[in-house]
Protein backbone atom coordinates (compact mmCIF):
# COMPACT_ATOMS: atom_id res chain seq x y z
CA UNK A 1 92.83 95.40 71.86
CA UNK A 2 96.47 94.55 72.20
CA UNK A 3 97.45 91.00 72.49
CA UNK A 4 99.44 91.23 76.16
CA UNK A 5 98.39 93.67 78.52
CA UNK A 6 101.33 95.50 80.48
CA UNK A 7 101.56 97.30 83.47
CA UNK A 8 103.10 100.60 83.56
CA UNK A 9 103.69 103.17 86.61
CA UNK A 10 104.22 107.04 85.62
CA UNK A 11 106.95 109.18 86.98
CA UNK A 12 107.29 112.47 86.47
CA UNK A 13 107.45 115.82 89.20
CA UNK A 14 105.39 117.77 86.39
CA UNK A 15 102.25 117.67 88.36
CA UNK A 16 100.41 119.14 85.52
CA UNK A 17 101.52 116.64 82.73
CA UNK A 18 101.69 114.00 85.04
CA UNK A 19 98.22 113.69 86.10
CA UNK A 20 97.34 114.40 81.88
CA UNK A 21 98.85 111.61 80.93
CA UNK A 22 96.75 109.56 83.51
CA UNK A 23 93.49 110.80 82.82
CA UNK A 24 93.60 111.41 79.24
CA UNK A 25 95.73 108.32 77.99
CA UNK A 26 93.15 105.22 77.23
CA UNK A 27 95.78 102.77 78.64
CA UNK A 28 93.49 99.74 78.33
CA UNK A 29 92.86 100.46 74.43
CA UNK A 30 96.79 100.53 73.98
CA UNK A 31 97.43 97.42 76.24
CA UNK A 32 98.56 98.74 79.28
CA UNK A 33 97.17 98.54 83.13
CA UNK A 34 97.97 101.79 84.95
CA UNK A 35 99.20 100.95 88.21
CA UNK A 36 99.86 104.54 89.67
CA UNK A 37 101.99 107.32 89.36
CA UNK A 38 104.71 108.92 91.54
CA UNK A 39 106.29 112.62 91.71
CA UNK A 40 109.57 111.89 92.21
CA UNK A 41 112.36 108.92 92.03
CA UNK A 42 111.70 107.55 95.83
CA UNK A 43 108.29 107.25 95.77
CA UNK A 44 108.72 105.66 92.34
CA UNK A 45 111.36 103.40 93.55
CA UNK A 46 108.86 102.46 96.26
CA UNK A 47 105.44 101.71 93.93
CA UNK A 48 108.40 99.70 91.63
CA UNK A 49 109.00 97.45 94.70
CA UNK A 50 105.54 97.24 96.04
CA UNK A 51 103.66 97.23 92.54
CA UNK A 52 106.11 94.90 90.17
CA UNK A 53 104.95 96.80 87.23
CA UNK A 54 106.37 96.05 83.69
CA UNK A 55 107.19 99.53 82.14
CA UNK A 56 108.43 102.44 83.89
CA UNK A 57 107.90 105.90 82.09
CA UNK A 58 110.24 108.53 84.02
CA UNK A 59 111.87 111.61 83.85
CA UNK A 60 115.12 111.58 83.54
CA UNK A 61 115.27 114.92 85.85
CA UNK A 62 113.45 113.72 89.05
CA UNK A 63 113.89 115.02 92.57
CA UNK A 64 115.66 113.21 94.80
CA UNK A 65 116.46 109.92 92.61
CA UNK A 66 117.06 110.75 89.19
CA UNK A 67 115.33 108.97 86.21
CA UNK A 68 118.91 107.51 85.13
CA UNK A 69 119.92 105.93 88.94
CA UNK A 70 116.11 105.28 88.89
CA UNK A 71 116.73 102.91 85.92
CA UNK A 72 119.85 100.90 87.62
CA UNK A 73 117.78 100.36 90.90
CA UNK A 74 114.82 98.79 89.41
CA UNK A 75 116.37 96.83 87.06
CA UNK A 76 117.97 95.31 90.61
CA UNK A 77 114.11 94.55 91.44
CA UNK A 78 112.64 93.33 88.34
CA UNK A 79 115.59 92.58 85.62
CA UNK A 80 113.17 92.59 82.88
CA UNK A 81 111.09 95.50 83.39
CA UNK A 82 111.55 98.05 80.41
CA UNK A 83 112.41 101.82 81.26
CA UNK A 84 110.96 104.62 78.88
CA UNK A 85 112.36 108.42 79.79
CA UNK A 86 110.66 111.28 79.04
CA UNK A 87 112.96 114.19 79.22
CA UNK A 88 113.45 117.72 78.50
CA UNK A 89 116.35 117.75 77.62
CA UNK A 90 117.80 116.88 74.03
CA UNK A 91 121.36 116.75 74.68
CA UNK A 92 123.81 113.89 73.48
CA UNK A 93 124.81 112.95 77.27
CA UNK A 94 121.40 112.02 78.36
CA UNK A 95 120.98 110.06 75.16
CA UNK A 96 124.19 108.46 75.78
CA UNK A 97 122.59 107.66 79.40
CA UNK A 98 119.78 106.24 77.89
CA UNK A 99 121.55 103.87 76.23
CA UNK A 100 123.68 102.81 79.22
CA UNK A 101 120.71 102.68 80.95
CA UNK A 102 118.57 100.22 77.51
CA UNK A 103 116.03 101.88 78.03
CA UNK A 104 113.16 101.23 75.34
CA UNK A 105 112.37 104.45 74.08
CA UNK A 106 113.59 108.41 74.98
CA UNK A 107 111.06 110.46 74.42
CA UNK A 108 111.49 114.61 73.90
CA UNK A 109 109.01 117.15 76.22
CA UNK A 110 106.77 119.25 75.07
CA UNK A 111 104.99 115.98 73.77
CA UNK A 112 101.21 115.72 73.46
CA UNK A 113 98.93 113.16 74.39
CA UNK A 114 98.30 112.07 70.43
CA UNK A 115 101.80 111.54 70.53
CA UNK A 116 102.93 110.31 73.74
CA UNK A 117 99.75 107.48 72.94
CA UNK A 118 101.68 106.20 69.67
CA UNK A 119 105.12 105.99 71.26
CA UNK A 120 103.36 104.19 73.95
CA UNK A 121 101.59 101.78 71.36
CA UNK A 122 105.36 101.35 69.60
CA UNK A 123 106.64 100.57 73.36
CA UNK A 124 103.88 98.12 73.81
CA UNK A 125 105.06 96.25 70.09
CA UNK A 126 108.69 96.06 71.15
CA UNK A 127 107.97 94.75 74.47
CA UNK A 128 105.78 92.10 72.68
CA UNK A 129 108.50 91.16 70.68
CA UNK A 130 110.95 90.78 73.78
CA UNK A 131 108.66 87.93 75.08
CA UNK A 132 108.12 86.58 71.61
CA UNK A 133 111.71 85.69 71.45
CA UNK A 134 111.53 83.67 74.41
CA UNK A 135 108.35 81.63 72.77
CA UNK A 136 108.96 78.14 71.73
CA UNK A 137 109.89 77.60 68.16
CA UNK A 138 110.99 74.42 66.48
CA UNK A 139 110.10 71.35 67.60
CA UNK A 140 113.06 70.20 70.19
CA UNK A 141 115.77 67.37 69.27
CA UNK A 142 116.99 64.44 71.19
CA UNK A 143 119.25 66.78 73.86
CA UNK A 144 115.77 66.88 76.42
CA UNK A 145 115.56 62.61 75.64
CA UNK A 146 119.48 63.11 76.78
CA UNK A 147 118.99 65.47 79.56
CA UNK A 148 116.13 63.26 80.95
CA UNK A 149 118.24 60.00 81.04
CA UNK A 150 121.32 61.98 83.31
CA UNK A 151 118.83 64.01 85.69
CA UNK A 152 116.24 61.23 86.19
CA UNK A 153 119.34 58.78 87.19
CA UNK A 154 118.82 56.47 83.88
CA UNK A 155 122.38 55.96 83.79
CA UNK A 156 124.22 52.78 82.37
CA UNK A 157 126.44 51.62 85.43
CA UNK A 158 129.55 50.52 82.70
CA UNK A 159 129.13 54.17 80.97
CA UNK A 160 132.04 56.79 81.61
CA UNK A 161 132.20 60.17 82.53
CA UNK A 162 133.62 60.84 78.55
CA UNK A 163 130.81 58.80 77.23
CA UNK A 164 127.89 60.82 79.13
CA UNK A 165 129.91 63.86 77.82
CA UNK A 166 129.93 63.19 74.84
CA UNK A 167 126.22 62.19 74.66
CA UNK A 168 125.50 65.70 75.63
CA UNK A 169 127.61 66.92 72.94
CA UNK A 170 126.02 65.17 70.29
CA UNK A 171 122.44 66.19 71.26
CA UNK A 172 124.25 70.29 70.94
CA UNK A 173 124.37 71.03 74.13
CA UNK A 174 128.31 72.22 73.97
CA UNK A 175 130.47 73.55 76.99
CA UNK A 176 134.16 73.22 77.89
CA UNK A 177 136.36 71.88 80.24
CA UNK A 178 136.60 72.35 83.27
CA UNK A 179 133.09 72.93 83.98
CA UNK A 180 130.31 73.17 86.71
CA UNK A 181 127.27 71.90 87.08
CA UNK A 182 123.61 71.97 89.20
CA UNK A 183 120.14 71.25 88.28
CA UNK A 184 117.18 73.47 87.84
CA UNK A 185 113.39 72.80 88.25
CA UNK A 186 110.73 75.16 87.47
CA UNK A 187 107.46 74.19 89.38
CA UNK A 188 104.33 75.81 87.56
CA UNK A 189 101.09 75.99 89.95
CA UNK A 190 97.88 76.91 88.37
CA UNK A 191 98.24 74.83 85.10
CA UNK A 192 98.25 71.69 83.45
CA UNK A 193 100.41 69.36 81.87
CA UNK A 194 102.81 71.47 79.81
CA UNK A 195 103.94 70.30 76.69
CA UNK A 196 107.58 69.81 76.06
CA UNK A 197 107.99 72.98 73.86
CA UNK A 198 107.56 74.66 76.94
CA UNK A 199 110.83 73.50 78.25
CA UNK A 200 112.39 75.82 75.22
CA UNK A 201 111.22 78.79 77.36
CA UNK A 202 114.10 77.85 79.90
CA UNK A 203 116.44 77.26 77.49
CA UNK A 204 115.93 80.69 75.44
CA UNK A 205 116.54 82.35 78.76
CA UNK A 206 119.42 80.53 80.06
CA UNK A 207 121.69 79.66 77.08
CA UNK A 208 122.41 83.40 77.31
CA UNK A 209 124.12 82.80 80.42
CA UNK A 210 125.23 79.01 80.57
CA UNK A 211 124.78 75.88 78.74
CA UNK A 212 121.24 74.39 79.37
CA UNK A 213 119.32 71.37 78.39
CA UNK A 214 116.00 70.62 79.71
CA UNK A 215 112.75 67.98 79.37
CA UNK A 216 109.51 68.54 80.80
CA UNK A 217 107.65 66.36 83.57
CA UNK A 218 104.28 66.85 84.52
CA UNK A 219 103.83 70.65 85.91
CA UNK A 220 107.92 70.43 86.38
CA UNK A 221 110.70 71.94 83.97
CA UNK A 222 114.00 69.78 84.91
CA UNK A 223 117.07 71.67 83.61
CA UNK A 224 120.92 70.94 83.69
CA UNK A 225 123.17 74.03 83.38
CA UNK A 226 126.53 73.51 82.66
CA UNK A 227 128.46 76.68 83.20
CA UNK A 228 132.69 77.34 82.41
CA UNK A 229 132.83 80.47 84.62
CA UNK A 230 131.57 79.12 87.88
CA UNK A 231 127.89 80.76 87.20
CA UNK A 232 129.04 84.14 87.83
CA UNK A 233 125.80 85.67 86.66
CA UNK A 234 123.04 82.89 87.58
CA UNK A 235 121.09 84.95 90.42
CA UNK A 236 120.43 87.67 87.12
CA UNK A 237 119.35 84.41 84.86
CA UNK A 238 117.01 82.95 87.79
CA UNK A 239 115.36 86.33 88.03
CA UNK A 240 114.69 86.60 84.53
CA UNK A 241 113.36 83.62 83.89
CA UNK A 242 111.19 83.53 86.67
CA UNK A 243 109.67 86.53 85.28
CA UNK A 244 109.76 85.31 81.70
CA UNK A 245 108.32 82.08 82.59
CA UNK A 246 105.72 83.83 84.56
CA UNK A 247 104.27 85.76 82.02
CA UNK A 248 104.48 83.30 79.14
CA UNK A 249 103.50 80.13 80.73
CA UNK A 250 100.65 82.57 82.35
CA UNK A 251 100.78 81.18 85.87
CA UNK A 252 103.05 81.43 89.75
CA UNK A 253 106.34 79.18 89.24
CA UNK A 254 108.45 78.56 91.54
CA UNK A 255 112.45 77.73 90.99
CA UNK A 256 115.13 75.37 92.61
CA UNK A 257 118.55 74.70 92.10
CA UNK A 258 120.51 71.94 93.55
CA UNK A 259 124.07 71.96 94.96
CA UNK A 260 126.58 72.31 91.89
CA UNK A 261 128.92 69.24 91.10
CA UNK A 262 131.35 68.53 88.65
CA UNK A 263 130.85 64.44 87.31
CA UNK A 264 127.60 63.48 85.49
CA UNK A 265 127.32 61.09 87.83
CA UNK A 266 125.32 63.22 90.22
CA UNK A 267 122.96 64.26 88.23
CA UNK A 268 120.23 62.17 89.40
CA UNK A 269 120.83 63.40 93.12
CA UNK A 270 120.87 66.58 91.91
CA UNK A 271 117.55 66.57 90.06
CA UNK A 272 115.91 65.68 93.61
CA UNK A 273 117.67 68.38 95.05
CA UNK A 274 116.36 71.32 92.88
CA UNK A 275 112.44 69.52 93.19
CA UNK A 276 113.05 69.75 96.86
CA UNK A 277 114.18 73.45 96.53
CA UNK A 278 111.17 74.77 94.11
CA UNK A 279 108.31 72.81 96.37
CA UNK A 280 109.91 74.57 99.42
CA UNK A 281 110.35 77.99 97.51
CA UNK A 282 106.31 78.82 99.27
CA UNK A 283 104.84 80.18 95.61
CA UNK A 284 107.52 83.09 94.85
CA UNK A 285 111.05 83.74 94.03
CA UNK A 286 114.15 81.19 93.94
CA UNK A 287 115.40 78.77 96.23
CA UNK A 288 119.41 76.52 96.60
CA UNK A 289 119.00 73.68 98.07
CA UNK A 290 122.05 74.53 100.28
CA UNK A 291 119.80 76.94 102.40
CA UNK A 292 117.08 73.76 102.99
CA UNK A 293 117.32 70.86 106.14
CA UNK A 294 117.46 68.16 103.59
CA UNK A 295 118.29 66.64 100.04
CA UNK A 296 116.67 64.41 97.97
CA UNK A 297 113.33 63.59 96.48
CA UNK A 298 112.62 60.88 94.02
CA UNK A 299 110.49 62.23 91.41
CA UNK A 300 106.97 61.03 91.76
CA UNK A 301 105.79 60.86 88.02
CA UNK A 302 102.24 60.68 87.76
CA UNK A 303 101.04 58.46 90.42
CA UNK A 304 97.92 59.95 91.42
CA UNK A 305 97.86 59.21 95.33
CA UNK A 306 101.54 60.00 96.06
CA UNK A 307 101.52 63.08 93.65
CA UNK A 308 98.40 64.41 95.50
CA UNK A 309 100.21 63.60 99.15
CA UNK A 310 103.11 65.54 97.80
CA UNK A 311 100.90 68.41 96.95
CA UNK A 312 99.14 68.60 100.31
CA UNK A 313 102.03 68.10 102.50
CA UNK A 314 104.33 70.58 100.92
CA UNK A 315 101.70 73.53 99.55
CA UNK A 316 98.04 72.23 100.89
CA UNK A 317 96.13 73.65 103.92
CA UNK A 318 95.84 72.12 106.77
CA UNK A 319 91.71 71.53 106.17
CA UNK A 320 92.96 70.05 102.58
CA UNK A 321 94.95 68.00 104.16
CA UNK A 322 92.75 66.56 106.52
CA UNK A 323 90.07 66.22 104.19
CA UNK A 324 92.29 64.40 101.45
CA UNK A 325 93.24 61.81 104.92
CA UNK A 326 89.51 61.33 106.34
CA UNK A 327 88.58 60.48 103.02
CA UNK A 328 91.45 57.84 102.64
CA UNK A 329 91.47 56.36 106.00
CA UNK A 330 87.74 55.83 106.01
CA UNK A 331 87.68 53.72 103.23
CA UNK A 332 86.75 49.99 103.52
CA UNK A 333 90.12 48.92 103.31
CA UNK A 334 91.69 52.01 105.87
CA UNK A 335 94.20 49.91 107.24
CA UNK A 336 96.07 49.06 104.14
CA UNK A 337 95.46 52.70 103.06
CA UNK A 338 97.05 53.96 106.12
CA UNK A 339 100.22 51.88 105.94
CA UNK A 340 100.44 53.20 102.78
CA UNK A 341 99.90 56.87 103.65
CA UNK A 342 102.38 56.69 106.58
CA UNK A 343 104.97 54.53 104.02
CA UNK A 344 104.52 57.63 101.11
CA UNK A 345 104.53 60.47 103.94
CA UNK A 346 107.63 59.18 105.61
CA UNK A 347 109.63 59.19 102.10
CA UNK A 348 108.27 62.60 101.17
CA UNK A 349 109.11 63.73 104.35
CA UNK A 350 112.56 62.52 105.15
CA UNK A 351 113.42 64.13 101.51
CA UNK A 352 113.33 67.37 102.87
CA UNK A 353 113.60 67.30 106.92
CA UNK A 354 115.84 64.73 107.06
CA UNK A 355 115.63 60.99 108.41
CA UNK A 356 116.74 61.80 111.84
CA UNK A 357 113.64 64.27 112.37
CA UNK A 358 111.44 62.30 110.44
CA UNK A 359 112.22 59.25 113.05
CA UNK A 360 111.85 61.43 116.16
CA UNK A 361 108.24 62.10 114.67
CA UNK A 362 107.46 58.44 114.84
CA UNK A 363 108.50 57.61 117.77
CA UNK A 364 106.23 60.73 118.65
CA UNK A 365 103.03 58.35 117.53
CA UNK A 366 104.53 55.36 118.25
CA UNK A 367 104.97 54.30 114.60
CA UNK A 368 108.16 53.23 114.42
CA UNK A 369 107.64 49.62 113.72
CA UNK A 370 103.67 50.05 113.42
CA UNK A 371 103.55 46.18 112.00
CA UNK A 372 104.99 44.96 115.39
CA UNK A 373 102.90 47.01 117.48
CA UNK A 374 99.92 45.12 116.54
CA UNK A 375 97.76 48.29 117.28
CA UNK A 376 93.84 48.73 116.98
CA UNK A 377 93.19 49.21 113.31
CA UNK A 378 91.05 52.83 114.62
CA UNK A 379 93.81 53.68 116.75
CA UNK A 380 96.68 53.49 113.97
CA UNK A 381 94.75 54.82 110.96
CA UNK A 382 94.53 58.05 113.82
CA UNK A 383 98.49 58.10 114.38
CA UNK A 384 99.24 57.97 111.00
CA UNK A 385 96.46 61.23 110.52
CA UNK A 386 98.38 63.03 113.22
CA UNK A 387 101.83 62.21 112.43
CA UNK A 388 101.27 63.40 108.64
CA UNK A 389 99.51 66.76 109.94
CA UNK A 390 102.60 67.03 112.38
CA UNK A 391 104.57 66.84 109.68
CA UNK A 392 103.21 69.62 107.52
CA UNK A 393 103.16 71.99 110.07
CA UNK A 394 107.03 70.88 110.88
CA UNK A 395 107.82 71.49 107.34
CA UNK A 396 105.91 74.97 107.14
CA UNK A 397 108.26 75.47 110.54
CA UNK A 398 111.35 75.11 108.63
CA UNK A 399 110.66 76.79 105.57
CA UNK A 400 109.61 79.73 107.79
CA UNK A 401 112.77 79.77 109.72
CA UNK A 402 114.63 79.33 106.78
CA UNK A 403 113.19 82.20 105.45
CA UNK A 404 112.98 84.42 108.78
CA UNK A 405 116.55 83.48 109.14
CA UNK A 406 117.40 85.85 106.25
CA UNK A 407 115.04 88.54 107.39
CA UNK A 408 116.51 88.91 110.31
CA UNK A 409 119.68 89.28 108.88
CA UNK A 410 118.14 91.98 107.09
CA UNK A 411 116.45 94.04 109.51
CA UNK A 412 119.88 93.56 111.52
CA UNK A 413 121.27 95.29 108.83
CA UNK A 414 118.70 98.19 108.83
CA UNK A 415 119.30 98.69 112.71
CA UNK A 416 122.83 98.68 112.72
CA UNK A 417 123.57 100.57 109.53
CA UNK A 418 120.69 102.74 108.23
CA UNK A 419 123.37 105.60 108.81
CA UNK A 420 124.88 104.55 105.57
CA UNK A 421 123.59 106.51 102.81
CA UNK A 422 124.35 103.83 100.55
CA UNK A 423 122.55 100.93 102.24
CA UNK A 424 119.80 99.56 99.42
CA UNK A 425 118.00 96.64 98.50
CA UNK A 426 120.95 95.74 96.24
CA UNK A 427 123.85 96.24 98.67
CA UNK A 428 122.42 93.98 101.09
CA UNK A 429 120.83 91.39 98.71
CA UNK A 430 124.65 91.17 97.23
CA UNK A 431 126.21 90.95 100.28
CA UNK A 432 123.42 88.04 101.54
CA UNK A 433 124.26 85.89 98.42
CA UNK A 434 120.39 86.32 97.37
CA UNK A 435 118.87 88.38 94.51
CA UNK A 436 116.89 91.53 95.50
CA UNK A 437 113.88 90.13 93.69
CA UNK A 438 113.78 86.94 96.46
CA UNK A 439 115.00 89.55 99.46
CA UNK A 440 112.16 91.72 98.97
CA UNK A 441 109.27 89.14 98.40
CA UNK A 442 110.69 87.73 102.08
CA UNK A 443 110.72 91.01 103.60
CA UNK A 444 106.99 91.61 102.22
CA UNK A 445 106.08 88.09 103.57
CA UNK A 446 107.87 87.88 106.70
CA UNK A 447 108.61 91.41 108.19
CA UNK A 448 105.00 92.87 106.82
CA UNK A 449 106.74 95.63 104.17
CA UNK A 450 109.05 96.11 101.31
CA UNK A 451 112.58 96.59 102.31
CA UNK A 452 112.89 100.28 101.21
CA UNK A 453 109.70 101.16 103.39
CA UNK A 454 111.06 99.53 106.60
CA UNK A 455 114.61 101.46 106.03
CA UNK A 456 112.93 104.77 105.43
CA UNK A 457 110.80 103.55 109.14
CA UNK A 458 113.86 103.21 110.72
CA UNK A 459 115.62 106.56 109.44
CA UNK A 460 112.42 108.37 110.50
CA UNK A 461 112.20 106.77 113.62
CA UNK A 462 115.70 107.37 114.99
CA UNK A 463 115.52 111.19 113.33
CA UNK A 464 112.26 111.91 115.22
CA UNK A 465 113.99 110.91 118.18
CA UNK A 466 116.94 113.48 117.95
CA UNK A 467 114.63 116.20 117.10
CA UNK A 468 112.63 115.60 120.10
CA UNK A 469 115.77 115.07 122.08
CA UNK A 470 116.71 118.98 120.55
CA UNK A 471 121.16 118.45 121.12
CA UNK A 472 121.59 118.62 117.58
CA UNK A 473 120.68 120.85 114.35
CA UNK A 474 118.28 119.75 111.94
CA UNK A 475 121.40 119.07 109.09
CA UNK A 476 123.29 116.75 111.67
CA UNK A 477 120.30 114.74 112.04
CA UNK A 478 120.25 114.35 108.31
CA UNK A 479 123.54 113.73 107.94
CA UNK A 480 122.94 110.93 111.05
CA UNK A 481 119.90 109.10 109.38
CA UNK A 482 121.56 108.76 106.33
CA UNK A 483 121.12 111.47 104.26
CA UNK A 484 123.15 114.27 102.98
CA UNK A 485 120.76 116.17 101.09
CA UNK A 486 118.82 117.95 104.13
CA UNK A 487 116.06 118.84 101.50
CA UNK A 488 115.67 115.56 100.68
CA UNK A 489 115.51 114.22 104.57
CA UNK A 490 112.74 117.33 105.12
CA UNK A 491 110.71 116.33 102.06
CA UNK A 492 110.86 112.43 103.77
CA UNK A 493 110.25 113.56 107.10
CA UNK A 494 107.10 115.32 106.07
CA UNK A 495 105.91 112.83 103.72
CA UNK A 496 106.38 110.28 106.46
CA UNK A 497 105.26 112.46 109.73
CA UNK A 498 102.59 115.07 107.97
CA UNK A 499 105.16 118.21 109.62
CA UNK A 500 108.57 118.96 108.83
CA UNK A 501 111.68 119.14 111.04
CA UNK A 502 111.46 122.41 111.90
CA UNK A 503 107.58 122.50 112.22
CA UNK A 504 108.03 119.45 114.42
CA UNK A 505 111.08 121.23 116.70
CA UNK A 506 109.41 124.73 116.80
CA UNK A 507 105.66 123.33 117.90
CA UNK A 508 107.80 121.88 120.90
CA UNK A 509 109.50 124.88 122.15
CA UNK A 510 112.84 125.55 120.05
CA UNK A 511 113.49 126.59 116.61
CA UNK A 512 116.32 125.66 114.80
């Protein structure tokens, strides 16, 4: 049994050999979960999107998509998932393609199942050896002991901007002026207390796109990146390594990045901001602390009560929640324990919604100055209960309107323009400032269905409309939901409706 297990989906409009492949290939002896298979390049595109599988094996000849634009577009969804194509054709251009495309093997039709089963296993090796390289190795130097002392705001008060600099330098961590920076933190749910070696996974992934030190703290991976060309390519590094870091560290992670600054001197502000922006990222994708209410957590180390408040407010359910504060509050000494709920609560609070909102939600219980108030020990220990619940639910209210915020942006963009033949995933995910990885897990978790789905819903929506309305020819209504190969709009239609255009048109009265 193979040491990783992958997951692959099959494309290929070769009925016959298609549906060979998946019944007589022993995928599970050769390390690989078969996740489906699709007849041609949209409904592969679609299963790529939905089903986050790690291999592709396509045609390169595919209706309607072809295997080598089928390559680009995934590669927008999942940056590290290898492409194999299985072609045909043996002809220098589509080789050439193939390695435009890096794709991990080309393999020649006719090709039997004996032999399509050992490329497969040579696949499986190669993309073994891709993760390998991101594995920890040696045993890491004094740059994380560095990197720790700027993000965790150990700095001496007398030391320059030249001497931090140059501490950085000396640990190996070498970049150029002038430079940016910003602060990373990987959040790992799921495990335990990594080890620092694991901090070498972030590094491996993104010293191939900026300078990067980082140190580990409890379930968190701190990072500063130092970049010299404004990170031009960090939505493609975040993507990768949340995949990487997924699959090696064999858990959900969630990252953050903080506002980007130019003096060491912010480092320790920006450490809190990127652990604000991974708790808030809701257990998928990447999130900039520029798109969140607030700034600014303190790291919480290892204190038991306050790390396990964190947890609860920011990721708990509501019933954990209230179990974790009965249990507190009933204690012998539930007074003391509730000033010191409401004290941690309102600094783990204000961190991300701000103090202003934070202090309209005391006033809400009455808990602005609770020592003051002199209140009945039964009847504060219940405020402070309420006022933390209120303030999960406020912060699961601002995450979510962060979030729906950029899906409705997005289906905006679907109503107004699914016209445009070359709307995608990609063209709108560039044009939001997000990668297409983070637009489509929003649109799955906040609009109900992958971005490509709801586009194709709103082509066939419109284009059942004109056909009903029976003004114009089947090709104009193509050509008006966004598609200028009418075979290709029929073969959607149908696939979509069960009838085709004309079948549709004629069973109403008028053939066209």
């Amino acid at each position: 049994m193979a040491e990783q297990v992958f997951k692959i989906v099959v494309a290929d409009d070769e009925q016959e050999l298609r549906e060979a492949m998946c019944r007589l290939i022993d995928w599970q002896a050769i390390g690989f979960e078969l996740l489906g298979s699709a007849g041609n390049g949209l409904d592969a595109l679609q299963m790529v999107e939905q089903l986050q599988p790690d291999l592709l094996l396509t045609d390169i000849q595919m209706p309607f998509i072809t295997g080598t634009a089928l390559a680009r577009q995934v590669r927008e969804l999942q940056p590290l998932i290898q492409v194999a194509f299985l072609s045909g054709y043996d002809d220098f251009e589509y080789a050439r393609s193939a390695i435009d495309n890096q794709v991990i093997a080309y393999l020649l039709k006719p090709i039997g199942m004996a032999e399509l089963t050992e490329a497969l296993r040579d696949i499986h090796r190669r993309m073994e050896e891709k993760y390998r390289a991101f594995a920890p190795a040696d045993e890491p130097g004094d740059l994380p002991l560095a990197v720790a002392t700027l993000l965790l705001g150990g700095l001496p008060e007398t030391g320059t901007e030249a001497e931090r600099r140059r501490m950085l330098w000396d640990c190996g961590m070498i970049f150029t002026e002038p430079c940016e920076m910003c602060a990373l933190a990987l959040d790992v749910s799921g495990a335990g207390m990594l080890g620092q070696s694991s901090a070498q996974i972030v590094d491996k992934v993104m010293r191939r796109y900026c300078s990067c030190g980082s140190f580990v703290s409890g379930r968190r991976i701190i990072s500063l990146l130092i970049s010299e060309d404004g990170f031009a390519h960090l939505g493609a590094a975040l993507d990768e390594l949340y995949y990487v870091a997924r699959r090696l560290l064999g858990a959900e992670c969630t990252l953050g990045v903080s506002r980007r600054f130019d003096t060491l001197e912010r480092c320790g502000a920006a450490c809190r901001e990127a652990v604000d922006a991974a708790r808030l990222a809701d257990s998928f994708g990447v999130q900039h602390i520029g798109r969140l209410p607030g700034g600014g957590e303190a790291l919480q180390g290892e204190r038991s009560e306050s790390a396990q408040l964190d947890r609860l407010l920011f990721s708990g359910t509501r019933q954990e929640l209230e179990d974790h504060l009965s249990s507190a509050l009933a204690a012998p000494a539930g007074e003391l324990a509730a000033m010191h709920l409401l004290v941690t609560a309102h600094g783990l609070l204000s961190s991300a919604l701000g103090e202003d909102e934070v202090s309209q939600l005391l006033r809400r219980f009455e808990l602005s100055d609770p020592l003051s108030a002199r209140l009945d020990s039964a009847v504060f220990r219940r405020r402070v209960r309420d006022f933390c619940l209120a303030g999960q639910d406020r912060l699961r209210q601002s995450r979510y309107l962060g979030m729906s915020h950029l899906v409705e942006r997005t289906l905006h963009i679907i109503e107004t323009r699914y016209m445009d033949e070359e709307l995608s995933l990609g063209s709108v995910s560039e044009e939001l400032h997000v990668s297409p990885n983070h637009l489509s897990a929003n649109m799955k978790k906040y609009a109900g269905d992958t971005f490509i789905n709801l586009l194709i819903q709103k082509r066939m929506e419109t284009a059942r409309a004109m056909i009903q309305a029976k003004g114009m020819k089947i090709g104009e209504v193509a050509q008006r939901c966004g598609y200028s190969d009418q075979h290709y709009f029929s073969f959607c239609f149908k696939k979509y409706y069960g009838v085709s255009p004309v079948k549709m048109r004629r069973e109403e009265g008028e053939i066209t």
